[in-house]
N, C-alpha and C. Protein backbone atom coordinates (compact mmCIF):
# COMPACT_ATOMS: atom_id res chain seq x y z
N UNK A 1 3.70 13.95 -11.39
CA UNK A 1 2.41 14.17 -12.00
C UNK A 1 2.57 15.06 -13.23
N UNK A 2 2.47 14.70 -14.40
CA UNK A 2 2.09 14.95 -15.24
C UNK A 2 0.64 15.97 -15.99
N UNK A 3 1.24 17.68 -16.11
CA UNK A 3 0.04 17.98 -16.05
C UNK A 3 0.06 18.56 -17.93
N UNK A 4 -0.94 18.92 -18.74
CA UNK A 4 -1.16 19.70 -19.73
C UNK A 4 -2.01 20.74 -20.13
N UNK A 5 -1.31 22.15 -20.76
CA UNK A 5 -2.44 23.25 -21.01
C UNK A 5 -3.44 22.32 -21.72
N UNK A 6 -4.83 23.27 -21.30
CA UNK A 6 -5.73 22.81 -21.99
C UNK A 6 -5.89 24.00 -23.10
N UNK A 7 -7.28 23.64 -23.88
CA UNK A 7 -8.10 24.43 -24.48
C UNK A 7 -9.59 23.86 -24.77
N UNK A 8 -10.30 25.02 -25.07
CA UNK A 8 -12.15 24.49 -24.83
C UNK A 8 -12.19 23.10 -25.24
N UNK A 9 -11.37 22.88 -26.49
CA UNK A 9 -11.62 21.62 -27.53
C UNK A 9 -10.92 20.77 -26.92
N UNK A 10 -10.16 20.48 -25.50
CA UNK A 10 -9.44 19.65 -25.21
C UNK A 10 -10.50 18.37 -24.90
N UNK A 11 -10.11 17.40 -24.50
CA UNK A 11 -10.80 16.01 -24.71
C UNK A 11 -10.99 15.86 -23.09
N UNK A 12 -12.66 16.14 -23.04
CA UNK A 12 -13.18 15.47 -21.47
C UNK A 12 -13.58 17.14 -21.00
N UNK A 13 -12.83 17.96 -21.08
CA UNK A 13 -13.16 19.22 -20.64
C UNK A 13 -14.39 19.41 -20.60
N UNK A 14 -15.40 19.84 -21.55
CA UNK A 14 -17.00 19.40 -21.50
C UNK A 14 -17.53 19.10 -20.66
N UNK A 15 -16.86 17.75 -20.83
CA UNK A 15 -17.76 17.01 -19.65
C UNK A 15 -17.49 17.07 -18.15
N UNK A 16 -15.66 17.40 -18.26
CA UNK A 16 -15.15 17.62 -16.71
C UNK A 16 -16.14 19.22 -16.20
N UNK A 17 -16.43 20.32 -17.25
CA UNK A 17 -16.68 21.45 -16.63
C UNK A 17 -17.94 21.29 -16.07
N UNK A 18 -19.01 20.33 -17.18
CA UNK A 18 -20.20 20.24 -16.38
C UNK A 18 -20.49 19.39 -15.40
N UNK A 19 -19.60 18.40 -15.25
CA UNK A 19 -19.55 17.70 -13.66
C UNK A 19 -19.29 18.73 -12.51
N UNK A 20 -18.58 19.68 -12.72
CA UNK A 20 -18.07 21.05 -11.62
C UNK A 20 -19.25 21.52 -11.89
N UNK A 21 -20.42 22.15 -12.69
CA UNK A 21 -21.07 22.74 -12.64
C UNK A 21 -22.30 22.50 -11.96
N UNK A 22 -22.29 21.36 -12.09
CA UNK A 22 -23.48 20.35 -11.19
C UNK A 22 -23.12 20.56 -9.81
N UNK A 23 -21.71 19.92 -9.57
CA UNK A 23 -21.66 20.54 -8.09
C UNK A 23 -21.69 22.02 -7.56
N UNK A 24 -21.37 22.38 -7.96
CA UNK A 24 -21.47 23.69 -7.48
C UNK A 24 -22.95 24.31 -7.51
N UNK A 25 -23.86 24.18 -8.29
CA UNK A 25 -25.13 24.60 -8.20
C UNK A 25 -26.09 23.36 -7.44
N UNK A 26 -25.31 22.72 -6.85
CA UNK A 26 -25.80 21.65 -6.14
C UNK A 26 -25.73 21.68 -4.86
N UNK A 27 -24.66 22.66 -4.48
CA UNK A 27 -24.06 22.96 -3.19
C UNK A 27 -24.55 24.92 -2.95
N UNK A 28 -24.49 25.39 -3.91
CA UNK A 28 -24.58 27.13 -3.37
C UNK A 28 -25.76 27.37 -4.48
N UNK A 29 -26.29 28.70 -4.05
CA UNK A 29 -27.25 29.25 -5.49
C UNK A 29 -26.63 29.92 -6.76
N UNK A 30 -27.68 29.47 -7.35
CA UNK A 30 -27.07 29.99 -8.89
C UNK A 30 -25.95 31.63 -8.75
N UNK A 31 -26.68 32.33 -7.99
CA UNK A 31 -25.97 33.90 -8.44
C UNK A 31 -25.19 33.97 -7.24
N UNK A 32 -24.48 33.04 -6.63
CA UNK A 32 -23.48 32.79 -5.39
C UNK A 32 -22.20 32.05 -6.59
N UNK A 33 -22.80 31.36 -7.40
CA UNK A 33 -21.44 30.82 -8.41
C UNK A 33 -21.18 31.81 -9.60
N UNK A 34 -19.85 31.99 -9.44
CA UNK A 34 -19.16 32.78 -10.45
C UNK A 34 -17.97 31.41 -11.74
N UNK A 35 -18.96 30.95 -12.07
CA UNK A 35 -18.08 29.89 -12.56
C UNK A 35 -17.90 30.55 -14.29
N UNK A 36 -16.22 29.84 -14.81
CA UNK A 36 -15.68 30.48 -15.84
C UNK A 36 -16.38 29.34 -17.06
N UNK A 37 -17.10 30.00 -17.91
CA UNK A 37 -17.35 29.34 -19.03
C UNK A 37 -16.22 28.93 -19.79
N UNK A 38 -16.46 27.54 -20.76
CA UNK A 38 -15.80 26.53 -21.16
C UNK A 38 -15.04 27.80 -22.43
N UNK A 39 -16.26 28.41 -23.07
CA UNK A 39 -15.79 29.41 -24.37
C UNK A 39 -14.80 30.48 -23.85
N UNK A 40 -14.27 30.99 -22.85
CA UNK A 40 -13.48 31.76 -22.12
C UNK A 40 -12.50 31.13 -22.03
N UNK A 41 -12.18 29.98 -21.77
CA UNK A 41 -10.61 29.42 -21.11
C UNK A 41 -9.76 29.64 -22.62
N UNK A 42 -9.93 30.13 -23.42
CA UNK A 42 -8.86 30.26 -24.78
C UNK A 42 -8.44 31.65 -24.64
N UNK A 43 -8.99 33.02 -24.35
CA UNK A 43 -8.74 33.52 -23.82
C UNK A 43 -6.89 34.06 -23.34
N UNK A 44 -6.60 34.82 -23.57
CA UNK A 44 -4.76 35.10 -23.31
C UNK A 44 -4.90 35.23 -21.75
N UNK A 45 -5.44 35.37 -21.39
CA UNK A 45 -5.46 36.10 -19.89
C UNK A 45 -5.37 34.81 -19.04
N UNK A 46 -5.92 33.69 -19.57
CA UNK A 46 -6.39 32.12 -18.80
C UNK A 46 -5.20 31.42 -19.33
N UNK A 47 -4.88 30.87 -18.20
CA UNK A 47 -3.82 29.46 -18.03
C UNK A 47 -4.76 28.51 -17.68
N UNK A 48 -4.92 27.26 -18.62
CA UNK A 48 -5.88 26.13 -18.04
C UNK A 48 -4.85 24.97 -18.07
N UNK A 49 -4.91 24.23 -16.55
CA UNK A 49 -4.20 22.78 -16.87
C UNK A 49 -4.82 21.66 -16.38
N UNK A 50 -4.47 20.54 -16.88
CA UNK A 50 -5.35 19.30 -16.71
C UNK A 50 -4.31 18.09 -16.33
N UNK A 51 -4.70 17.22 -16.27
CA UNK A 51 -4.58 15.48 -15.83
C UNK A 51 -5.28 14.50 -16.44
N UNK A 52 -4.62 13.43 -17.15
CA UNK A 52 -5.67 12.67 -17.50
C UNK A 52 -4.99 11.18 -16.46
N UNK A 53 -5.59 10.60 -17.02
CA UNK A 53 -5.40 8.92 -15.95
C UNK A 53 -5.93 8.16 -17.03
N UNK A 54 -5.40 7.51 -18.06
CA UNK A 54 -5.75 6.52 -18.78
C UNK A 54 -6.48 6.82 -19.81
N UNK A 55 -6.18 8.21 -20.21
CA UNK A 55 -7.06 9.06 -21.33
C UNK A 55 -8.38 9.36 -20.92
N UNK A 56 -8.36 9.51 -19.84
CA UNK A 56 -9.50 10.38 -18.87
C UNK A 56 -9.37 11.62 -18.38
N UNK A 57 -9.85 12.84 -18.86
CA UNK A 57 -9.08 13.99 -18.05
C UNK A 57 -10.33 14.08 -16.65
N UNK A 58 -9.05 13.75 -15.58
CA UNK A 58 -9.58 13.81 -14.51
C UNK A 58 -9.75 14.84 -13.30
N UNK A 59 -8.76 15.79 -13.88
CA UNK A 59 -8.73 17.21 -12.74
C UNK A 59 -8.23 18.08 -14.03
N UNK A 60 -8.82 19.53 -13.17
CA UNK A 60 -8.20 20.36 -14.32
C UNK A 60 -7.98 21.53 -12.63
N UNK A 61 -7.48 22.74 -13.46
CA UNK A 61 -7.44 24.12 -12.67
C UNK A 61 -6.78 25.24 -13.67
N UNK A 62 -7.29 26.52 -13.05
CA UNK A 62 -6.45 27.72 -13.87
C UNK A 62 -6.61 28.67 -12.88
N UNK A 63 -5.89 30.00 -13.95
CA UNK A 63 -5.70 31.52 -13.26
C UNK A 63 -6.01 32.09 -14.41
N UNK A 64 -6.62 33.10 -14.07
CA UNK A 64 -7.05 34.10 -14.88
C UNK A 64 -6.62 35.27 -14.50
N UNK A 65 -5.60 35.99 -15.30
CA UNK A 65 -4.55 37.24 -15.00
C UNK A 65 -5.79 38.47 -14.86
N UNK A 66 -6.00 39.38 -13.57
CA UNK A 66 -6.45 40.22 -13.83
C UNK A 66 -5.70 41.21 -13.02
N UNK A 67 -6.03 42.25 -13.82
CA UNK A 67 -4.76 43.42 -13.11
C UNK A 67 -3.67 43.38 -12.90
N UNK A 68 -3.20 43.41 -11.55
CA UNK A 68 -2.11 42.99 -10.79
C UNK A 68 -1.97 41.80 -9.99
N UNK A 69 -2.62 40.39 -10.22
CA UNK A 69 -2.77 39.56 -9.70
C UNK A 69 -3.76 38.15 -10.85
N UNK A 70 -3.08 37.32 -9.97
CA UNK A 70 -3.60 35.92 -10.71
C UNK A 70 -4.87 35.14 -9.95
N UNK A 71 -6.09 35.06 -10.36
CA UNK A 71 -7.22 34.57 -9.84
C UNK A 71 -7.47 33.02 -9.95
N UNK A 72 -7.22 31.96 -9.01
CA UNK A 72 -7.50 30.79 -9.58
C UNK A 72 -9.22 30.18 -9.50
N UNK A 73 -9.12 29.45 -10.24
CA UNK A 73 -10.35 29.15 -11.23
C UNK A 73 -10.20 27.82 -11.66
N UNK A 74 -11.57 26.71 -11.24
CA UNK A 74 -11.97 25.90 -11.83
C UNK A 74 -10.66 24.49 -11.47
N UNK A 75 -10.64 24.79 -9.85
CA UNK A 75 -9.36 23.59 -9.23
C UNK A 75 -10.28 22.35 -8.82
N UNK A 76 -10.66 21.34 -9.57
CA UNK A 76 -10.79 20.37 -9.68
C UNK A 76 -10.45 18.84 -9.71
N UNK A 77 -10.79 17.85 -8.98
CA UNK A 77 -10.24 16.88 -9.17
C UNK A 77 -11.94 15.22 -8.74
N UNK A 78 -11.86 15.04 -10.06
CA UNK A 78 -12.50 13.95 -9.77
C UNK A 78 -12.77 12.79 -8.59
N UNK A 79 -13.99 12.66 -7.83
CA UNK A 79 -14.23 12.00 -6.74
C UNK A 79 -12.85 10.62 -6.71
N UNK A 80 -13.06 9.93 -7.87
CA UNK A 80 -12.20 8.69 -7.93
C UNK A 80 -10.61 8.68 -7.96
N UNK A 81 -10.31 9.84 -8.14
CA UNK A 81 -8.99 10.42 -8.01
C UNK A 81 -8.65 11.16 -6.95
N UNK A 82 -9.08 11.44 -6.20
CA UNK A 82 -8.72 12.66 -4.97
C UNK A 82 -8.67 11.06 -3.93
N UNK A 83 -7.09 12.05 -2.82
CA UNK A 83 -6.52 11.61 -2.10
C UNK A 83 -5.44 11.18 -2.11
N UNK A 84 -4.99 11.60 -3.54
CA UNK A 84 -3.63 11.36 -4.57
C UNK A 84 -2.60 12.57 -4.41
N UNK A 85 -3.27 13.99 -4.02
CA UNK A 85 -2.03 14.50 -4.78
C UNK A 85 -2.33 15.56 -5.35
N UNK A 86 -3.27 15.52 -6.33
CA UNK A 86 -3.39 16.40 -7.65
C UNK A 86 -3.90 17.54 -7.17
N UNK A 87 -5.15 17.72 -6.75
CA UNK A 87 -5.59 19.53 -6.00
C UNK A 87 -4.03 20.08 -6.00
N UNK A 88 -3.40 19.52 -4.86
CA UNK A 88 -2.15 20.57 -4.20
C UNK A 88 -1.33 20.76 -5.71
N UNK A 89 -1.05 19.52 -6.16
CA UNK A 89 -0.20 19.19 -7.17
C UNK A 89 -0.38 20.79 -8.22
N UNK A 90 -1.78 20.87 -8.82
CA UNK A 90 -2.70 21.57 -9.58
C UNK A 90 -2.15 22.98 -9.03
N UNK A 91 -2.62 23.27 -7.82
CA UNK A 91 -2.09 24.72 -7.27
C UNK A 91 -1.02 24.81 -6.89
N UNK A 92 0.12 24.26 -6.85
CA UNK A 92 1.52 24.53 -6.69
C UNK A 92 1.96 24.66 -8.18
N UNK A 93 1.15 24.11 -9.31
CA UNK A 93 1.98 24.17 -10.33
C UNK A 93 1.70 25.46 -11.13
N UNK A 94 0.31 26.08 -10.31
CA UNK A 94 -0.43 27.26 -11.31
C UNK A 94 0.46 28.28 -10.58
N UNK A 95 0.68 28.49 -8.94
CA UNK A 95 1.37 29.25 -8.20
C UNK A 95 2.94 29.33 -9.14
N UNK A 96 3.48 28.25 -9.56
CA UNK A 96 4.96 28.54 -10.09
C UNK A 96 4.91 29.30 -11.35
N UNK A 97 4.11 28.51 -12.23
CA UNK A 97 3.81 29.88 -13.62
C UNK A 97 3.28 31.06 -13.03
N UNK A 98 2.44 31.38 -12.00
CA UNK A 98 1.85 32.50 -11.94
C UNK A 98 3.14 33.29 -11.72
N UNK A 99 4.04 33.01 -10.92
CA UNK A 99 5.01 33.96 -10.37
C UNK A 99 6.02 33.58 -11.64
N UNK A 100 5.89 32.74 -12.29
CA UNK A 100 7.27 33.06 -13.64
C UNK A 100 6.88 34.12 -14.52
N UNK A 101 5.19 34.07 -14.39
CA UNK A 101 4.83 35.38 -15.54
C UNK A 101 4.66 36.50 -14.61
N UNK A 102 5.34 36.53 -13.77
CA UNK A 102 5.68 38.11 -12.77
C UNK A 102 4.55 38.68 -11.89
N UNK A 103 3.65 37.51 -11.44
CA UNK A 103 2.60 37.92 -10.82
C UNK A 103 3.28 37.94 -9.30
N UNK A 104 2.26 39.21 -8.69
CA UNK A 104 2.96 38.94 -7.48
C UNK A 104 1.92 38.76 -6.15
N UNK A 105 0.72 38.10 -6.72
CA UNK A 105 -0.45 37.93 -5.71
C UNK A 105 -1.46 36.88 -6.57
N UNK A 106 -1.97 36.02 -5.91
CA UNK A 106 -2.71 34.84 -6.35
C UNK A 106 -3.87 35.48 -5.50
N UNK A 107 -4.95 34.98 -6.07
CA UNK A 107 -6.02 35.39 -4.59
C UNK A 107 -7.18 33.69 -5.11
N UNK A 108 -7.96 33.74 -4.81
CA UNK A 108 -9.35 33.06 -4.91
C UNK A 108 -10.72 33.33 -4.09
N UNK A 109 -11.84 32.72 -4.82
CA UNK A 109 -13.02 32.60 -4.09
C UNK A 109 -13.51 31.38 -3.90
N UNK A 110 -13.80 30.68 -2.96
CA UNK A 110 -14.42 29.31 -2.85
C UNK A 110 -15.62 29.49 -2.04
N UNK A 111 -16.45 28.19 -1.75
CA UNK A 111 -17.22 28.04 -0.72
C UNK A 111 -17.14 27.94 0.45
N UNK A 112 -18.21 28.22 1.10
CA UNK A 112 -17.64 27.82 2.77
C UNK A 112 -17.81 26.26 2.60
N UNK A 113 -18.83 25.56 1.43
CA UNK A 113 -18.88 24.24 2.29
C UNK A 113 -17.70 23.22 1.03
N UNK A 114 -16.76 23.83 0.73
CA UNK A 114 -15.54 23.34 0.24
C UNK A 114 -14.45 23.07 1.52
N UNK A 115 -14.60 22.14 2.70
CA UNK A 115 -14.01 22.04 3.70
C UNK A 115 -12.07 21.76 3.17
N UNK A 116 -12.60 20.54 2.52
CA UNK A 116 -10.57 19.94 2.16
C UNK A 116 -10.07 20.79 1.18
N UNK A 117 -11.12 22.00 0.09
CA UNK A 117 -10.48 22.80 -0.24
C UNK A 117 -9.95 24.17 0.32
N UNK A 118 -10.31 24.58 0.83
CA UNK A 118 -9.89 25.76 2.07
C UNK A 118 -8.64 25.50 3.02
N UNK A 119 -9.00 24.07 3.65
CA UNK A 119 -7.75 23.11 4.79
C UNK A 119 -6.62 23.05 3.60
N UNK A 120 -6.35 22.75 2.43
CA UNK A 120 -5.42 22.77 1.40
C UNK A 120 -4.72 24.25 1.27
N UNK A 121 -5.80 25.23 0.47
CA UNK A 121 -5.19 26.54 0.25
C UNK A 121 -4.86 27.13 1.46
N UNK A 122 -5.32 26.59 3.06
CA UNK A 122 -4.33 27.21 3.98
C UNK A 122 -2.92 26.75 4.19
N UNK A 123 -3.11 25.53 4.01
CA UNK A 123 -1.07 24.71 3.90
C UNK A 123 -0.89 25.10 3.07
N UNK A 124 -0.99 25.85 1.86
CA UNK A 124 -0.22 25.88 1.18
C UNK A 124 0.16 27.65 0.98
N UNK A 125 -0.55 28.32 2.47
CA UNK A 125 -0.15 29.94 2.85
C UNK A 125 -1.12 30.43 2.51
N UNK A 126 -2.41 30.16 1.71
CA UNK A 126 -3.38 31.59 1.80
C UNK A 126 -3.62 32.05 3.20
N UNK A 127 -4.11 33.32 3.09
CA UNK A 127 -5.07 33.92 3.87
C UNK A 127 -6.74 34.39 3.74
N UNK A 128 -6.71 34.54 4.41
CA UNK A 128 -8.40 35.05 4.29
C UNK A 128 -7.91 36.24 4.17
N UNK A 129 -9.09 36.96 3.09
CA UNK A 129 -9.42 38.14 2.89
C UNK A 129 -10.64 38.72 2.52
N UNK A 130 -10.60 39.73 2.19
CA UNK A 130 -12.09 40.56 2.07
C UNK A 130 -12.73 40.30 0.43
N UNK A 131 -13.47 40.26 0.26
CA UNK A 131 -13.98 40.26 -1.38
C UNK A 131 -12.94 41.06 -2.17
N UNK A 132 -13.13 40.76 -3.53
CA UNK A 132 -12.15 41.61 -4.80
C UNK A 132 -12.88 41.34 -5.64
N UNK A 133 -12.50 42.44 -7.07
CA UNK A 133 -12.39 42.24 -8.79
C UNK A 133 -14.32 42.76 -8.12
N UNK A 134 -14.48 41.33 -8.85
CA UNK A 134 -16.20 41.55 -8.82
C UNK A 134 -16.83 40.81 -7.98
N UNK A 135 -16.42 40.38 -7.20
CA UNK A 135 -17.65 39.91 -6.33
C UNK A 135 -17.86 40.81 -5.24
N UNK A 136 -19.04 40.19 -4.66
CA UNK A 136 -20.01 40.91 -3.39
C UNK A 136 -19.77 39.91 -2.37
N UNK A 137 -19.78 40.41 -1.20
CA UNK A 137 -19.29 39.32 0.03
C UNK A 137 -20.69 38.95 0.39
N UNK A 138 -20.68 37.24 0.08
CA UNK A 138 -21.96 36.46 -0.23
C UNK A 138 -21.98 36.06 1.28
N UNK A 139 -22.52 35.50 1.71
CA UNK A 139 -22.59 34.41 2.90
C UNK A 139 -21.71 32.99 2.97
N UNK A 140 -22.09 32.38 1.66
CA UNK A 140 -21.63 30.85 1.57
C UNK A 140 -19.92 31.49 1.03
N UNK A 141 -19.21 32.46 0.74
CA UNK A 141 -18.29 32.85 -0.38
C UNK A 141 -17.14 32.91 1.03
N UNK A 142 -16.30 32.36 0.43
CA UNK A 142 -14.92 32.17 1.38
C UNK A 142 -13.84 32.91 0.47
N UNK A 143 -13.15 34.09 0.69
CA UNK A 143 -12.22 34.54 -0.22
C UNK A 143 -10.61 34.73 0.42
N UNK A 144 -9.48 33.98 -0.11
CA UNK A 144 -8.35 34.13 0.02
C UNK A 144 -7.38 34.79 -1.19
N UNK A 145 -6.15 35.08 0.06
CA UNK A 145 -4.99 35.61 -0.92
C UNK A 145 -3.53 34.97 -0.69
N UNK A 146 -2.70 34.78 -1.63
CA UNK A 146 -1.47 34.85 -1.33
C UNK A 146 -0.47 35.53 -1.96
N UNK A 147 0.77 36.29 -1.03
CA UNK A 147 1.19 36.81 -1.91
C UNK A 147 2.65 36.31 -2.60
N UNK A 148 3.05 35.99 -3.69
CA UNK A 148 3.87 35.69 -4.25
C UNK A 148 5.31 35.90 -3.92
N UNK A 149 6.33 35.35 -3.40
CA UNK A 149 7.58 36.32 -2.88
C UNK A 149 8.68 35.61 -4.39
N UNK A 150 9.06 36.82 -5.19
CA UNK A 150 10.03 36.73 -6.23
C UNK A 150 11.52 36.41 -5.79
C-alpha cells in the first residue's frame, strides 16, 4: 500500500475531511468532537498521510506531535474501501515515523461507538487510558495509549 504526505491543498482532502465531519457530528455532539481543521494539517507539528485508489483519495490519517508524545488524528478510510487493509495499514505506518522522529508514546481519542476502530487499535497494543492534553472525560470519548519501545 502505497501511502503520501498530504497538505490542506492536496486533491480530495476537502472533501475527504468533510465526509469525516459529517460522521462524526452524526454519531457524537458537536462539543464531544475535537476534530483537526483542514487549515492546521500544514502545520510542523502534523504528519498527514493519505491513499488514493484511481485518483481518489480514499483514506487519510495523522499525528500531531505534542509534548512528549504523538496524538493520532483524522484515521480514516472510506466506506467502499474498508476491509482492505488501510486503517491498520494507516496506523502502523504513522506508529513507524512516530518512533523514527523519537517519539516514545502514541496515545488517541475515539468514540465509544467506533466499534472496528477500538477492536483495531487494541491488536495493534493500545491500552485504555485516562483523558490527556485537552480533553475532559466525555461519556461517548474512548481514550488510548501506546507506548513506543526504541
Amino acid at each position: 500500500m502505497q501511502f503520501v504526505q498530504l497538505t490542506s491543498q492536496s486533491t480530495g482532502l476537502a472533501a475527504l475531511f468533510d465526509e469525516i465531519d459529517t460522521l462524526m457530528n452524526s454519531l457524537y455532539p458537536a462539543d464531544a468532537n475535537d476534530l483537526v481543521p483542514i487549515d492546521e494539517v500544514d502545520n510542523s507539528n502534523t504528519y498527514l498521510i493519505g491513499h488514493y485508489h484511481e485518483e481518489e483519495l480514499v483514506a487519510c490519517g495523522s499525528y500531531i506531535v505534542k509534548q512528549d508524545y504523538a496524538e493520532l488524528k483524522r484515521i480514516y478510510v472510506k466506506p467502499s474501501q474498508r476491509g482492505k487493509g488501510l486503517a491498520k495499514a494507516i496506523v502502523q505506518h504513522l506508529l513507524t515515523k512516530a518512533k523514527i522522529h523519537g517519539l516514545k508514546q502514541v496515545k488517541l481519542e475515539t468514540g465509544d461507538q467506533q466499534h472496528a476502530a477500538i477492536k483495531l487499535y487494541e491488536a495493534l497494543g493500545f491500552e485504555f487510558c485516562d483523558a490527556f492534553g485537552q480533553y475532559n472525560q466525555e461519556p461517548s470519548s474512548v481514550f488510548m495509549q501506546l507506548s513506543l519501545k526504541h
